[in-house]
N, C-alpha and C. Protein backbone atom coordinates (compact mmCIF):
# COMPACT_ATOMS: atom_id res chain seq x y z
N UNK A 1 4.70 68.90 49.27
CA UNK A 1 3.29 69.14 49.36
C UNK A 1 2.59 67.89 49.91
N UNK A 2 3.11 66.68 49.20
CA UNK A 2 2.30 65.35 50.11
C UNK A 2 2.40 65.03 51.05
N UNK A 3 3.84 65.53 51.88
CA UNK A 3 4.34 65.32 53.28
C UNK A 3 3.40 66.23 53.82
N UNK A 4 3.11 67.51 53.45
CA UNK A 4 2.67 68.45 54.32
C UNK A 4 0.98 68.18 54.26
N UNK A 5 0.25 67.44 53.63
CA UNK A 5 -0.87 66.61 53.77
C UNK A 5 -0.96 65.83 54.72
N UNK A 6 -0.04 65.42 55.25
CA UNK A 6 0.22 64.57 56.37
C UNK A 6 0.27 65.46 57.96
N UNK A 7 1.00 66.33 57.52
CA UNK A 7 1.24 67.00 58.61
C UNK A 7 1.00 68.52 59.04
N UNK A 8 0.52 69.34 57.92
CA UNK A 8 0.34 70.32 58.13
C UNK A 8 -0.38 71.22 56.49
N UNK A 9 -2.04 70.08 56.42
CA UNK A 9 -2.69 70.79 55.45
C UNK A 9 -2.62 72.11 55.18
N UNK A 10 -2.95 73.50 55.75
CA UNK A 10 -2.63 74.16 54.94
C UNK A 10 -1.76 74.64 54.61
N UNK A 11 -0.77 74.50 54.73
CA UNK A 11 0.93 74.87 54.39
C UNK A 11 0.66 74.65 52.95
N UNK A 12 0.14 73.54 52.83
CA UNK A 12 0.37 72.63 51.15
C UNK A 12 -0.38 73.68 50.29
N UNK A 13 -1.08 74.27 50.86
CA UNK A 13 -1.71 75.68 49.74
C UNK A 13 -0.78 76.40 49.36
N UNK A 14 0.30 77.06 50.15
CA UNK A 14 0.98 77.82 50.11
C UNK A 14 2.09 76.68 49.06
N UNK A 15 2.46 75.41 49.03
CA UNK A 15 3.35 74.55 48.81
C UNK A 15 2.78 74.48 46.96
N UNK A 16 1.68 74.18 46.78
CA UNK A 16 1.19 74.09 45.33
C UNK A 16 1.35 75.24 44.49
N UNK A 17 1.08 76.18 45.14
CA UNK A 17 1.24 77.61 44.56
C UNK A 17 3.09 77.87 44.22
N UNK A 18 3.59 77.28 45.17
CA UNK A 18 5.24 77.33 45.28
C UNK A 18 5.52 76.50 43.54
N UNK A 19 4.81 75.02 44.07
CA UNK A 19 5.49 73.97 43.07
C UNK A 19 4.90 74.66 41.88
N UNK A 20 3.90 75.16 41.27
CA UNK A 20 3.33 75.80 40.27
C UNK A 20 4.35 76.69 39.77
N UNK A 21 5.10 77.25 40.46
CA UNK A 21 5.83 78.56 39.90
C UNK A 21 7.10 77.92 39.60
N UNK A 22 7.03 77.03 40.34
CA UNK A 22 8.76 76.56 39.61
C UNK A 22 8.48 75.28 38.68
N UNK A 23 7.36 74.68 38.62
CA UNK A 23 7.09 74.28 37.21
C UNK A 23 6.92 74.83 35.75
N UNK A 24 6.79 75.93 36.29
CA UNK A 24 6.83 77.46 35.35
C UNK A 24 7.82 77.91 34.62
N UNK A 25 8.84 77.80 35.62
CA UNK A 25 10.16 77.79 35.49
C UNK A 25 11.06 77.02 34.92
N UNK A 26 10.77 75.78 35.20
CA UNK A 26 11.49 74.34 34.64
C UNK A 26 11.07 74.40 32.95
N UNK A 27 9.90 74.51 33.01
CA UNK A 27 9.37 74.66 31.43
C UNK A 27 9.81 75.80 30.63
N UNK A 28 9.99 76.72 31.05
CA UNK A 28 10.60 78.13 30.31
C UNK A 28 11.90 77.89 30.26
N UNK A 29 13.19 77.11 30.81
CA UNK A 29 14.30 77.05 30.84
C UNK A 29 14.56 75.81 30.69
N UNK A 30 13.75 74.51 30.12
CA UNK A 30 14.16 73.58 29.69
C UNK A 30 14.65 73.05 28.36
N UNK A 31 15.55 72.44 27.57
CA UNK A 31 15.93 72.35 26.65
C UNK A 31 14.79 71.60 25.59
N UNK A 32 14.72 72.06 24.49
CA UNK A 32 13.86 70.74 23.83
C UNK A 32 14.11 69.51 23.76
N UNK A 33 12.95 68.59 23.72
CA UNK A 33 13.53 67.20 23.75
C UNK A 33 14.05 66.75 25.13
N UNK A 34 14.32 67.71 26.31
CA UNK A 34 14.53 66.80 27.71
C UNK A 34 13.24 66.30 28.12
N UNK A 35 12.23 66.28 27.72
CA UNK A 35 10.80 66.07 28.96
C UNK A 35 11.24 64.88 29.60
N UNK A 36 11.59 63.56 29.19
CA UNK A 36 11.87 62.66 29.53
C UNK A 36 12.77 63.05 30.94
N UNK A 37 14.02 63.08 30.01
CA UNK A 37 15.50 63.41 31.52
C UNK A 37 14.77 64.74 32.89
N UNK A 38 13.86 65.20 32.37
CA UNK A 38 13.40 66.23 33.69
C UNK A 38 12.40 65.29 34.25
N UNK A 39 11.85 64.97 34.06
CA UNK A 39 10.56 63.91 34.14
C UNK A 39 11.70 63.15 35.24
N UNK A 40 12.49 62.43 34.97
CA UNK A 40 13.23 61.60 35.79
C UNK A 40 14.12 62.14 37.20
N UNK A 41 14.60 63.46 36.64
CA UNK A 41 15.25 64.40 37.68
C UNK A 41 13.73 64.87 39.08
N UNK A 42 12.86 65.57 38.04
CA UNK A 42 11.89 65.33 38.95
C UNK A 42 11.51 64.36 40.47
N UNK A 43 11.68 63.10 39.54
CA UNK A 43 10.87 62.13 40.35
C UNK A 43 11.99 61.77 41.38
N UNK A 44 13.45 61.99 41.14
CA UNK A 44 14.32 61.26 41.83
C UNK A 44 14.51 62.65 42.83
N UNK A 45 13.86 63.87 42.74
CA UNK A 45 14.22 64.97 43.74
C UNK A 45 13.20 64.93 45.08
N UNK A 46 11.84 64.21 44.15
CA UNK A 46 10.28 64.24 44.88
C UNK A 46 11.12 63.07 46.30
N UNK A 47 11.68 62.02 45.57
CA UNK A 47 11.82 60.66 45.96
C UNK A 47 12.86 61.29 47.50
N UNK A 48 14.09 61.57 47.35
CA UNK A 48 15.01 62.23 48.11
C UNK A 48 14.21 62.99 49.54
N UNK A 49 13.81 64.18 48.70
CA UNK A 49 12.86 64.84 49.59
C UNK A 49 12.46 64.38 50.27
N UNK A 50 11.14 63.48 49.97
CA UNK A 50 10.16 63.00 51.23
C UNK A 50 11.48 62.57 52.02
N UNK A 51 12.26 61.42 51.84
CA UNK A 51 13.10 60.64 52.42
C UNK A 51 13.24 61.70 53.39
N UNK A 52 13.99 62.79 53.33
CA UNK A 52 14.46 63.49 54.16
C UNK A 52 13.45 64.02 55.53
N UNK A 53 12.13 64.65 54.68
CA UNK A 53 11.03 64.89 55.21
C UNK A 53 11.09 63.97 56.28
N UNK A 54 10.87 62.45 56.02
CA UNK A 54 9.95 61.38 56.61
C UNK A 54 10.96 61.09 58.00
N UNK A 55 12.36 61.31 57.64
CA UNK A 55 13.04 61.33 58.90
C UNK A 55 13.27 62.11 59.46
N UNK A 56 12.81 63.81 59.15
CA UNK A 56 13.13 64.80 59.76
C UNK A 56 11.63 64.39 60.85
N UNK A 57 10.38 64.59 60.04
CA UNK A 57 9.39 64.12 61.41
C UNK A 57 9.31 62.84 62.10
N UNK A 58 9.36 62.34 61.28
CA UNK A 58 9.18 60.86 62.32
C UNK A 58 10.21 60.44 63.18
N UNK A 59 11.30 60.48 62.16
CA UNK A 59 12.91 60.02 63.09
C UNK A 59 13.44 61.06 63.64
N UNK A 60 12.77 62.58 63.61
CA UNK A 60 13.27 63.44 64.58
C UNK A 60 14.89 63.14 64.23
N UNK A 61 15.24 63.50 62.99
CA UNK A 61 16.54 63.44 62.60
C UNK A 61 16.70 65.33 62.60
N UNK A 62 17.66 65.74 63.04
CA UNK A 62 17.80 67.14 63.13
C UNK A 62 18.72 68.00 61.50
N UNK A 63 19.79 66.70 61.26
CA UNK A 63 20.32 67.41 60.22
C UNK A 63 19.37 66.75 59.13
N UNK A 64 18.70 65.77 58.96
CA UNK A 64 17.37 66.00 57.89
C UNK A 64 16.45 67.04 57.33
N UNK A 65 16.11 67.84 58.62
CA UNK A 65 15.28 68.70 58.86
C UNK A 65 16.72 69.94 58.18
N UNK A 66 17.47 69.98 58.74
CA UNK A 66 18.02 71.58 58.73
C UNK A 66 18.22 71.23 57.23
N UNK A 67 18.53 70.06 56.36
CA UNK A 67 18.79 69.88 54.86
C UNK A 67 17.29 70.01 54.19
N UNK A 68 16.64 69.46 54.48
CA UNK A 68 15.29 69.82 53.46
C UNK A 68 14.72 71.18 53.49
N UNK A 69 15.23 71.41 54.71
CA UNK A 69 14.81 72.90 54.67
C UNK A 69 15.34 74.30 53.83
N UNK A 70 16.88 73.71 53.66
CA UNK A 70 18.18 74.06 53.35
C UNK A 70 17.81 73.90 51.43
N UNK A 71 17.27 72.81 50.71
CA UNK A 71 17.06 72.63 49.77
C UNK A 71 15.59 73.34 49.25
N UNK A 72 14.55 73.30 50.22
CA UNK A 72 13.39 74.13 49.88
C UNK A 72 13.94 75.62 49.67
N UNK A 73 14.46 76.01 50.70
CA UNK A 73 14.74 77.52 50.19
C UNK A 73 15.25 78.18 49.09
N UNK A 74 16.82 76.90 48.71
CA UNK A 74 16.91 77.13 47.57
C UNK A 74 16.14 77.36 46.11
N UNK A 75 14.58 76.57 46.12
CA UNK A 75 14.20 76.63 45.22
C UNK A 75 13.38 77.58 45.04
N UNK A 76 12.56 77.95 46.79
CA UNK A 76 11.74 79.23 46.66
C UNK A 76 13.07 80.22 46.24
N UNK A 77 14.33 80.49 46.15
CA UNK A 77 14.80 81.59 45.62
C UNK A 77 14.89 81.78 44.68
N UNK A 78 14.36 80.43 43.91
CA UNK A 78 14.71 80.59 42.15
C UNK A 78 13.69 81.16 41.68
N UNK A 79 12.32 81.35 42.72
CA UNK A 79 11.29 81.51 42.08
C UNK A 79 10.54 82.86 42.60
N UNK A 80 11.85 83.26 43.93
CA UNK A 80 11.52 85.06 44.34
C UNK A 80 10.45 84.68 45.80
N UNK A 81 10.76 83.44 46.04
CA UNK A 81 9.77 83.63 47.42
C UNK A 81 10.40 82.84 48.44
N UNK A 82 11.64 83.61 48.42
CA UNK A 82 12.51 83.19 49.66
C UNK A 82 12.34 84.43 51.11
């Protein structure tokens, strides 16, 4: 969603509404007592991502692009909006 602030505002509407539903998700299927360890999985997926993002546009890296893309889908399928 912050990459796509950069590059393609309204996508990120469609992107919040995405991350909303699978925060939805994470919380309904998380164990008690992880907030912490998801909290961290979180941040190290956000972290990855952009990475990938930032070289799929800028560095015009091609297998960046076909992987983040490759990993977004996966998650819109967890959440029925693949």
């Amino acid at each position: 969603m912050e990459h796509q602030w950069l590059v393609d505002g309204p996508a990120s509407e469609a992107t919040a509404r995405s991350r909303e539903a699978m925060l939805a998700l994470v919380d309904a299927v998380a164990p008690a007592g992880q907030t912490a360890q998801l909290m961290g999985w979180r941040i190290e997926a956000k972290v990855a991502q952009a990475g990938l993002l930032t070289r799929a546009t800028f560095g015009r890296d091609r297998l960046a692009k076909q992987r983040a893309d490759y990993l977004i889908g996966q998650c819109l399928a967890l959440i029925g909006q693949s």
